[in-house]
Protein backbone atom coordinates (compact mmCIF):
# COMPACT_ATOMS: atom_id res chain seq x y z
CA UNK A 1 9.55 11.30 24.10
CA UNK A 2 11.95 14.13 22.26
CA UNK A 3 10.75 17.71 21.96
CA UNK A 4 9.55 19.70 19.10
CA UNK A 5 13.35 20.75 18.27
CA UNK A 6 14.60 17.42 17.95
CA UNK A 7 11.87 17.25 15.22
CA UNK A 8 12.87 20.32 13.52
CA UNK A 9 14.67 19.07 10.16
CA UNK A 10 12.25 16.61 9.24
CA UNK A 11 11.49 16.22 5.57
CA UNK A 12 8.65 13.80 4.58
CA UNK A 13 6.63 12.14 2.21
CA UNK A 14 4.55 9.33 3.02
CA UNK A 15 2.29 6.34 2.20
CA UNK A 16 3.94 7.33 -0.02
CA UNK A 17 5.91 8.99 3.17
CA UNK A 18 10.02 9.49 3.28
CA UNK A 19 11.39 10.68 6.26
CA UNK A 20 14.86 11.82 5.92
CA UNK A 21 17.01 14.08 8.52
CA UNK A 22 15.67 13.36 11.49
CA UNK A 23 17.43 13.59 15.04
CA UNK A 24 16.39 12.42 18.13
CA UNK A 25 19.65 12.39 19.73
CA UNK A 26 21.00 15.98 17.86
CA UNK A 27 21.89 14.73 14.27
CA UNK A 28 21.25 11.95 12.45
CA UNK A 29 22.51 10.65 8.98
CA UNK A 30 20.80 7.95 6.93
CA UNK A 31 22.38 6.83 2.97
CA UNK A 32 22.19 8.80 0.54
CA UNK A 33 20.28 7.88 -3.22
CA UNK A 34 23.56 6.87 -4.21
CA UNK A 35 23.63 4.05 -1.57
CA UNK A 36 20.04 2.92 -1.44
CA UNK A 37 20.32 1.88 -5.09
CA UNK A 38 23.44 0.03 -4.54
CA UNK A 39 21.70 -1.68 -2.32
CA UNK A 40 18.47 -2.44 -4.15
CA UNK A 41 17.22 -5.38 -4.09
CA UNK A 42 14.24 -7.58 -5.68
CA UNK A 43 11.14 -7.00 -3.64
CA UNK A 44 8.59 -7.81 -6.09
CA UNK A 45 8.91 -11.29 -7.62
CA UNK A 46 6.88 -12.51 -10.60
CA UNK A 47 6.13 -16.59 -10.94
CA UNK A 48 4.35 -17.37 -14.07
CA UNK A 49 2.26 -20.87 -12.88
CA UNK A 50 1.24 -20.64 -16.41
CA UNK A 51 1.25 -18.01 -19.60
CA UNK A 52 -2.21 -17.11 -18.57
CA UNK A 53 -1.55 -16.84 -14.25
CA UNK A 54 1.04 -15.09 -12.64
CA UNK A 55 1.82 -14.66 -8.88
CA UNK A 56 3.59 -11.82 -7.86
CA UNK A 57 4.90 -11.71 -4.46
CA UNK A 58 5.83 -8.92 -1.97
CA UNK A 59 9.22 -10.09 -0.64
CA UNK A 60 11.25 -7.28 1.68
CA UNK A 61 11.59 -8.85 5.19
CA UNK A 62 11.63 -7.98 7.77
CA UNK A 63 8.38 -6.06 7.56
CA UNK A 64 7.64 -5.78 3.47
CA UNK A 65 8.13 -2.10 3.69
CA UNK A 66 7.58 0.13 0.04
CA UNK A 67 9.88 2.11 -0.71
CA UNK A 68 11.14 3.93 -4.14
CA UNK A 69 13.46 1.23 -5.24
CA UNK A 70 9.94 -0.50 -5.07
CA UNK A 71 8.12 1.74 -7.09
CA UNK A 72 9.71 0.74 -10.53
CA UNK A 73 9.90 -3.51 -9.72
CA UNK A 74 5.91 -2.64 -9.33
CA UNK A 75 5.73 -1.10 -12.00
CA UNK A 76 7.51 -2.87 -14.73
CA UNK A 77 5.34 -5.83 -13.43
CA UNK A 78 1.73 -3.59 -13.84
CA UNK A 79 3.54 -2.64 -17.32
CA UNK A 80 3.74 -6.66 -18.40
CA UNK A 81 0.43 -7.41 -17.12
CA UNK A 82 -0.86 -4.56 -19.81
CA UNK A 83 1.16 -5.75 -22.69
CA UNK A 84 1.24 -9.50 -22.17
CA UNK A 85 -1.01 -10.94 -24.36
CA UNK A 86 -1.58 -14.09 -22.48
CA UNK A 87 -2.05 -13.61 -18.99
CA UNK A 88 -5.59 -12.87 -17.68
CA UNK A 89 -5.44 -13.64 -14.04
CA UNK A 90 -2.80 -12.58 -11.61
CA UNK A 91 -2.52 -13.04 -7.80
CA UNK A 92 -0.48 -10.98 -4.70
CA UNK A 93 0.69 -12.41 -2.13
CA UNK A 94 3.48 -12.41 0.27
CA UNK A 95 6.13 -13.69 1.44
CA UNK A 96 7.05 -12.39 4.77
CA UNK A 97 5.24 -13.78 7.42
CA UNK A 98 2.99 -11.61 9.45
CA UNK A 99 3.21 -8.39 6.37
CA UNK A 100 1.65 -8.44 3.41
CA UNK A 101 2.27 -4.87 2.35
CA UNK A 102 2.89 -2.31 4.72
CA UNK A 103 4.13 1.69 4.43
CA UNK A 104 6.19 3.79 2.52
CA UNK A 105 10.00 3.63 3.48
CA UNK A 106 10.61 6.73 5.71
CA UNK A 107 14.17 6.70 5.24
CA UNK A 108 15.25 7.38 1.68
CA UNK A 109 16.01 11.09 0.96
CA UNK A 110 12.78 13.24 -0.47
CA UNK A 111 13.92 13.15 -3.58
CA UNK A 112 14.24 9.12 -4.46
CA UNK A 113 10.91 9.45 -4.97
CA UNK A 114 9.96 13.20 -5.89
CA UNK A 115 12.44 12.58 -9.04
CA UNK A 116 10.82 9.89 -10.39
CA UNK A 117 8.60 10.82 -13.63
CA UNK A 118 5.05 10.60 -13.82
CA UNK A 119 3.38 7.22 -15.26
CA UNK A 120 1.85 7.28 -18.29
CA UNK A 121 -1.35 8.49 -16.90
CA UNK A 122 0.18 11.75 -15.87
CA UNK A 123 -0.18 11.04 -12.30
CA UNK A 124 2.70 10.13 -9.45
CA UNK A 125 4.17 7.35 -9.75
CA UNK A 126 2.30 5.45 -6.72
CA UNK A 127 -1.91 6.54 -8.15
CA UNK A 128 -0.37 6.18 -11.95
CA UNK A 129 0.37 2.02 -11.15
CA UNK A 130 -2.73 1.49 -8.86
CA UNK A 131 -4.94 3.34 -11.45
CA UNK A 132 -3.71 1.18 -14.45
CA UNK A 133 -4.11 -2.32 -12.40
CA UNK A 134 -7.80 -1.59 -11.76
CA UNK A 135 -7.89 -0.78 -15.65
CA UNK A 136 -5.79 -3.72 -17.00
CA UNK A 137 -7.57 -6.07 -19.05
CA UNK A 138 -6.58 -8.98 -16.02
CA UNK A 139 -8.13 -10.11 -13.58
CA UNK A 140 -5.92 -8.86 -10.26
CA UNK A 141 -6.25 -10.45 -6.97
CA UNK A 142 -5.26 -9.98 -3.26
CA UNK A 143 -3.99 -12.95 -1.20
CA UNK A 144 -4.06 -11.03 2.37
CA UNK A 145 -2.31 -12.71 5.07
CA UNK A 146 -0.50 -9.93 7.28
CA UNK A 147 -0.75 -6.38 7.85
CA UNK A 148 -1.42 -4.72 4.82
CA UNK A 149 -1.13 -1.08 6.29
CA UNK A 150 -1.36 1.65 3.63
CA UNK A 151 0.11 1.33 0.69
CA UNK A 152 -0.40 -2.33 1.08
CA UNK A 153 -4.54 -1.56 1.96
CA UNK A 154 -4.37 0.84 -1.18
CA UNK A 155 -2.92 -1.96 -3.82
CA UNK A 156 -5.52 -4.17 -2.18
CA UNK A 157 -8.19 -1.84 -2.95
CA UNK A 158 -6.83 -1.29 -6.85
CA UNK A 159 -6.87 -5.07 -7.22
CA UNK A 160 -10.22 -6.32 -8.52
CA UNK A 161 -10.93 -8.87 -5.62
CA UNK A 162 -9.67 -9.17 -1.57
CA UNK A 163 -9.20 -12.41 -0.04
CA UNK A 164 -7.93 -12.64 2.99
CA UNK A 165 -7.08 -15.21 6.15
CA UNK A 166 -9.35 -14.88 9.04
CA UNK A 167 -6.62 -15.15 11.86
CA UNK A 168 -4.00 -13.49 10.06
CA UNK A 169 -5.13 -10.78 8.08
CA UNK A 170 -4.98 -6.91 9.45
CA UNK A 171 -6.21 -3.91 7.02
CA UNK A 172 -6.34 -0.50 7.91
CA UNK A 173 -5.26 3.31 6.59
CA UNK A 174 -3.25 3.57 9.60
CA UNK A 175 -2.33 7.90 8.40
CA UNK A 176 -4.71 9.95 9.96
CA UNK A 177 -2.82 9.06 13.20
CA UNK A 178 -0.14 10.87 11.70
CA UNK A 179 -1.48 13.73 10.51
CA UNK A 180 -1.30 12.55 7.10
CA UNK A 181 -3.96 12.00 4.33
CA UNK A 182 -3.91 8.56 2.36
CA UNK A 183 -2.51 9.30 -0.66
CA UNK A 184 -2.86 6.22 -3.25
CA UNK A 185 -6.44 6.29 -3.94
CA UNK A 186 -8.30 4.77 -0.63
CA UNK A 187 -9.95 8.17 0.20
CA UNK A 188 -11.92 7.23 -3.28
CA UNK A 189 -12.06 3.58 -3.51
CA UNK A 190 -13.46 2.78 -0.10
CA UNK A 191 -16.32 4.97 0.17
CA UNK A 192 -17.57 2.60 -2.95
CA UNK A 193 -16.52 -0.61 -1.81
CA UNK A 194 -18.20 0.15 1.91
CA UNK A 195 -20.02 3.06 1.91
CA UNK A 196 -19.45 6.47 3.48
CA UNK A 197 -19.68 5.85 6.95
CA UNK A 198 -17.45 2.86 6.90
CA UNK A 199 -14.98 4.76 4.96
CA UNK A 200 -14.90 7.41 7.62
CA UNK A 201 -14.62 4.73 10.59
CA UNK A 202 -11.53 3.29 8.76
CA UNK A 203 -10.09 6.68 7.61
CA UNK A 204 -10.61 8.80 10.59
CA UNK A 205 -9.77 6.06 12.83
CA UNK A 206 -6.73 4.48 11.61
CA UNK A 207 -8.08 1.14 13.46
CA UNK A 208 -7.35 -2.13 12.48
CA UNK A 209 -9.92 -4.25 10.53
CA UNK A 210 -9.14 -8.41 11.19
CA UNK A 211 -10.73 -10.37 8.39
CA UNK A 212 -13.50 -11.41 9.56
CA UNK A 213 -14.43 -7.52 10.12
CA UNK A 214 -12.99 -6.54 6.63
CA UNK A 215 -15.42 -9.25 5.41
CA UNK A 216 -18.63 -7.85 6.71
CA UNK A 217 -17.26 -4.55 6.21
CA UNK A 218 -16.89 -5.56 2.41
CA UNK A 219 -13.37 -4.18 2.62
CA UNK A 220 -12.70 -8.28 1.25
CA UNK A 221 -15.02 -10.09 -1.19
CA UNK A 222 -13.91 -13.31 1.96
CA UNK A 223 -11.99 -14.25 4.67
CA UNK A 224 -11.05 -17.80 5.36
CA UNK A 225 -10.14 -19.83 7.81
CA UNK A 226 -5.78 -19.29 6.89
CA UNK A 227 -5.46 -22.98 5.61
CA UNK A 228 -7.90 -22.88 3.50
CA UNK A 229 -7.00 -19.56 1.80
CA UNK A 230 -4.50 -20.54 -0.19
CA UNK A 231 -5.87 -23.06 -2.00
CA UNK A 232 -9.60 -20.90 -2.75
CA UNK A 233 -7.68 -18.68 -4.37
CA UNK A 234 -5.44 -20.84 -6.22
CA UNK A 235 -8.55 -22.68 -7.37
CA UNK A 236 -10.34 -19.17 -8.46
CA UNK A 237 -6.85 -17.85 -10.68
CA UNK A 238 -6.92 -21.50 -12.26
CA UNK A 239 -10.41 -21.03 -13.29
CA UNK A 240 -10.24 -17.74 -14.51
CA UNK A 241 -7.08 -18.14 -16.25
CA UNK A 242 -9.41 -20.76 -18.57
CA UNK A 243 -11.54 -18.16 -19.44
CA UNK A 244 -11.63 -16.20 -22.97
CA UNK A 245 -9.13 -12.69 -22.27
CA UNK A 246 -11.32 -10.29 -24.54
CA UNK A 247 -14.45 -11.14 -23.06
CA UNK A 248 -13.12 -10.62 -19.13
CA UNK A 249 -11.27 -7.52 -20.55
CA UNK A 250 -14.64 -6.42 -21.63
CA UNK A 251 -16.93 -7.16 -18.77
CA UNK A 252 -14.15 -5.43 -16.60
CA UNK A 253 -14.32 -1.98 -19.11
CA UNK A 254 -18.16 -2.47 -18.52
CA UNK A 255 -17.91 -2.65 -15.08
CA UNK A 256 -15.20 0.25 -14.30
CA UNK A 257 -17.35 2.93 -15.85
CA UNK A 258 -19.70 2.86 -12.83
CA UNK A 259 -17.01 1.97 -10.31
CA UNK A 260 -13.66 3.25 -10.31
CA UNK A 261 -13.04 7.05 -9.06
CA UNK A 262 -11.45 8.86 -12.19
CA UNK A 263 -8.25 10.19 -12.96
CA UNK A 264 -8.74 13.72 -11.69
CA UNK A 265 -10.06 12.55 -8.32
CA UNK A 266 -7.19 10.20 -7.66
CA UNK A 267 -4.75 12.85 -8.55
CA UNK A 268 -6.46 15.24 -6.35
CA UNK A 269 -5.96 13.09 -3.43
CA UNK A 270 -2.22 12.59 -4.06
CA UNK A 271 -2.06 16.24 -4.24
CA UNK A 272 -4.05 16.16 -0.78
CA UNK A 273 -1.59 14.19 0.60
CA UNK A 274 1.74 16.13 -0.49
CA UNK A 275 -0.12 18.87 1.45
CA UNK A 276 -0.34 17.23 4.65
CA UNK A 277 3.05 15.62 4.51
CA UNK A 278 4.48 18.99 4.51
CA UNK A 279 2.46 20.33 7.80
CA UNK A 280 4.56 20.44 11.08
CA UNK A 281 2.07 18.24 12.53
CA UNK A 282 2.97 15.29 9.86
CA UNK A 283 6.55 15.90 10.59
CA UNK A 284 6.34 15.56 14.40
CA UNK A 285 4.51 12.66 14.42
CA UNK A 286 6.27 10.61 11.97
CA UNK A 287 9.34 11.83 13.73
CA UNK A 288 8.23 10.38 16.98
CA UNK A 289 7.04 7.29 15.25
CA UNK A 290 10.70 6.55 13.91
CA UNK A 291 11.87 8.12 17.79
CA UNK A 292 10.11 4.60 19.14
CA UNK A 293 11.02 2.27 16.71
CA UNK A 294 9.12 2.33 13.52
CA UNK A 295 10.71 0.12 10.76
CA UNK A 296 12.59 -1.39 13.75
CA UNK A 297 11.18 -2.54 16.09
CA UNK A 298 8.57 -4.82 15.30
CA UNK A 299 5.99 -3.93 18.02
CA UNK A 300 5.68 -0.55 16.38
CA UNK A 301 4.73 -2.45 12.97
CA UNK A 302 1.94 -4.76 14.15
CA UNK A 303 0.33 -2.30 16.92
CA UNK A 304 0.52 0.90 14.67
CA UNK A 305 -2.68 2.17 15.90
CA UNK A 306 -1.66 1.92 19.48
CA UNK A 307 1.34 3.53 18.81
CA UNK A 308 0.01 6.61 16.96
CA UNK A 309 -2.84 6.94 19.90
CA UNK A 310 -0.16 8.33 21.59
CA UNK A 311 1.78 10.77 19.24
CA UNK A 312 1.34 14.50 20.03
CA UNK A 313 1.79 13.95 23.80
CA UNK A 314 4.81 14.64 24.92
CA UNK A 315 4.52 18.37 24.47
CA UNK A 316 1.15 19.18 25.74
């Protein structure tokens, strides 16, 4: 492993985290803004089954990383699904075997994604969309087969149900292991969904939960065996897209006030979360995550917990 100076010049922002600068070797360039939207791509795809269900599917091989080109394909999508009048049920899935949403892009320079405005909540861009999908008058469900590692557990938890394959489905907030605090809500969300000491297993561990874990956990609604998942949930969106819009738009209102973490508290995690991603500690560690092959080699991506075990070593 590299030493605390090869580490020196990194500048971050994660899980929600952008890593850009770093050099292992002595220097180190990566594209600039300029380049990264030239080469931006469509990661979020929208199929409309019908006017009243939509799929929307997480599509960035190899490992469905987010980064800020993704933030406004997310977005214009939460933006339709607030507007349409039609559509009262939509579903996210995947489709990149093995990923179903996983972290922030560490690559992109700081500023792809400090530049961006705030939604129309007031808050970052990343709390702003996950807040106003738990508030949209649809119904918004999570298809989990893969890793869905941070920002993928967090738009999980903003969705109104989990589903997720037995054998193939791996949640966790993997940022604690990286000196980092969870920025897009789970710090709030899970401690309702499971209860505190739950919350602080998966937060202060950075473990991964399999489904059948997440399941008793109540982290999902279900797991299921993975053939059958697909077709459960395609059955559930069918049914609910039948159903009269104003009246599920209503019961969800009803249910929200005692159940989603407001504004304020979701902002003040973000905020919690800028903080840590500019500690030394964050820096080093994400730094020697990238140093052994994170977004590269694809080891790193499905053992993350093993991985970060480990950071910090090297110069004690």
């Amino acid at each position: 492993m590299h030493s605390r100076s090869k580490l020196r010049s990194l500048q971050l922002i994660a899980c929600g985290v952008v890593v850009a600068g770093l050099v292992p070797g002595g220097s180190a360039s990566f594209a600039s803004g300029a380049e990264h939207a030239a080469a931006t791509k469509q990661e979020v795809r929208v199929d409309r089954v019908t006017p009243e269900y939509w799929r929307v599917t997480f599509d960035n091989p190899p490992f469905n990383i987010f980064g800020p080109e993704s933030i406004p394909q997310l977005n214009a999508v939460v933006t339709q699904l607030e507007q349409d009048p039609r559509v009262k049920v939509v579903v996210f899935e995947s489709a990149v075997p093995g990923f179903f949403l996983t972290h922030y892009d560490f690559l992109p320079p700081l500023s792809d994604t400090t530049n961006l405005p705030p939604g129309p909540t007031g808050l970052a861009p990343i709390p702003d969309m996950f807040v106003r999908l738990s508030r949209a008058p649809v119904v918004s469900i999570a298809s989990i087969r893969g890793r869905a590692t941070g920002i993928g557990s967090e738009i999980a938890l903003a969705s109104d149900m989990r589903f997720a394959s037995r054998e193939k489905a791996i949640l966790s907030q993997w940022e604690v292991g990286a000196a980092l605090v969870p920025g897009g809500g789970p710090v709030a969300r899970l401690p309702r969904l499971i209860g505190r000491g739950r919350a602080l297993e998966v937060l202060l561990t950075g473990d991964d939960i399999d489904g059948v874990l997440a399941e008793q956990y109540g982290y999902v609604n279900r797991s299921f065996p993975d053939a059958e998942l697909d077709k459960f949930v395609d059955t559930l969106a069918r049914r609910i897209a039948t159903l009269d819009k104003q009246t599920i738009a209503d019961i969800k209102q009803m249910v929200n006030v005692s159940s989603l973490p407001s504004n304020e508290e979701i902002g003040a995690q973000w905020d919690g979360f800028v903080a840590s991603a500019r500690r030394a500690q964050a820096q080093e560690r994400v730094g020697e995550l990238l140093h052994l092959g994170l977004q590269k080699n694809p080891d790193v991506e499905r053992r993350l917990p093993d991985y970060t075990s480990k950071l910090g070593q090297a110069s004690k």
